[in-house]
Protein backbone atom coordinates (compact mmCIF):
# COMPACT_ATOMS: atom_id res chain seq x y z
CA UNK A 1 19.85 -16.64 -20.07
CA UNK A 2 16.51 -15.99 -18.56
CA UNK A 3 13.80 -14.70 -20.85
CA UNK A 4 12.80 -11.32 -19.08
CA UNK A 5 9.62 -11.34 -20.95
CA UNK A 6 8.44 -14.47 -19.84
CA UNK A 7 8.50 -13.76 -15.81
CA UNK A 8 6.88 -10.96 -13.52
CA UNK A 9 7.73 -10.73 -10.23
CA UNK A 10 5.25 -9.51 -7.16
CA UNK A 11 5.64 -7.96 -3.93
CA UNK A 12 4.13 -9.97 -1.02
CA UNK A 13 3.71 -9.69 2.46
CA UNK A 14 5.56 -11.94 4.65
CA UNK A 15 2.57 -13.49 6.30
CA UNK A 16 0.96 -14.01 2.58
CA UNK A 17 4.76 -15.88 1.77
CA UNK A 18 4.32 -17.84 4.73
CA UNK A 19 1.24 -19.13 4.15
CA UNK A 20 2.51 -20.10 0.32
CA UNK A 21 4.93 -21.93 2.21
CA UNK A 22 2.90 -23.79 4.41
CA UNK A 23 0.71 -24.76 1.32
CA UNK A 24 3.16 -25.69 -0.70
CA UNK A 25 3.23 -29.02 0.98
CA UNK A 26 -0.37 -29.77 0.52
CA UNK A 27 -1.27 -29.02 -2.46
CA UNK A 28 -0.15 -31.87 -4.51
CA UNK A 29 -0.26 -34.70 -2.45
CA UNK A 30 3.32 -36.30 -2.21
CA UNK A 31 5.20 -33.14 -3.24
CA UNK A 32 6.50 -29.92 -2.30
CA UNK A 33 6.00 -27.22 -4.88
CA UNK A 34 8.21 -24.29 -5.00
CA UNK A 35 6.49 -20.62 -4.03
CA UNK A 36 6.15 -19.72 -7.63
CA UNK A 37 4.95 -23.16 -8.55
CA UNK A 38 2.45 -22.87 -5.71
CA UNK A 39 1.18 -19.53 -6.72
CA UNK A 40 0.37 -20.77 -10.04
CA UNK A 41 -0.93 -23.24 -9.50
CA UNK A 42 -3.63 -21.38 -6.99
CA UNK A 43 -4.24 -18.92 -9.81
CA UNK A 44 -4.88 -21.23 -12.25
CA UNK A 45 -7.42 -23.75 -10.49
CA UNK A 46 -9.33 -20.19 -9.24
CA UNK A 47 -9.32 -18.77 -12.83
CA UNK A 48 -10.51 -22.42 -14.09
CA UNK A 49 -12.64 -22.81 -11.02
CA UNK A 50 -14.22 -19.33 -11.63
CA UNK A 51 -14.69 -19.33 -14.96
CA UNK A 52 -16.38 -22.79 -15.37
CA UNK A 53 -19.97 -23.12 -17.99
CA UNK A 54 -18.63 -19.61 -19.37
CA UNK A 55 -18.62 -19.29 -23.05
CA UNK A 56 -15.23 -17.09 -22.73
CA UNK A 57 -12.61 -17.46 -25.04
CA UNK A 58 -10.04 -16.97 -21.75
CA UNK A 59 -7.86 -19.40 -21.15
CA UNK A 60 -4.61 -19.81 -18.56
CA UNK A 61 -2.09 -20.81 -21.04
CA UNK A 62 0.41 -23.48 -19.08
CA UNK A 63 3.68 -23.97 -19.20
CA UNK A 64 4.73 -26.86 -22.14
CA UNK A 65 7.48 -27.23 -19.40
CA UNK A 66 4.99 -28.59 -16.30
């Protein structure tokens, strides 16, 4: 069963879940990642992106499962 606690879920607009769509292709070169695979992986290179030189103790945990 599912862990409940370890997924969210959002509410997008249709032309935001299209464009997911269209870059999940492009991304990683070679593969097609899911929507939610896609998503995170957008959040995660902006949050490392944005918060590169700082002296935060933030980090994006990953999955052990990627």
């Amino acid at each position: 069963m599912t862990d409940k606690y370890k997924y969210q879920s959002i509410s997008l607009r249709t032309q935001t879940v299209d464009v997911i769509k269209n870059l999940s292709d492009k991304l990683v070169h070679g593969q097609k990642l899911s929507n939610a695979k896609t998503v995170q992986k957008l959040v995660i290179d902006t949050f490392e992106k944005l918060n590169k030189g700082n002296d935060n103790d933030t980090q994006v945990r990953k999955d052990k499962s990627e």
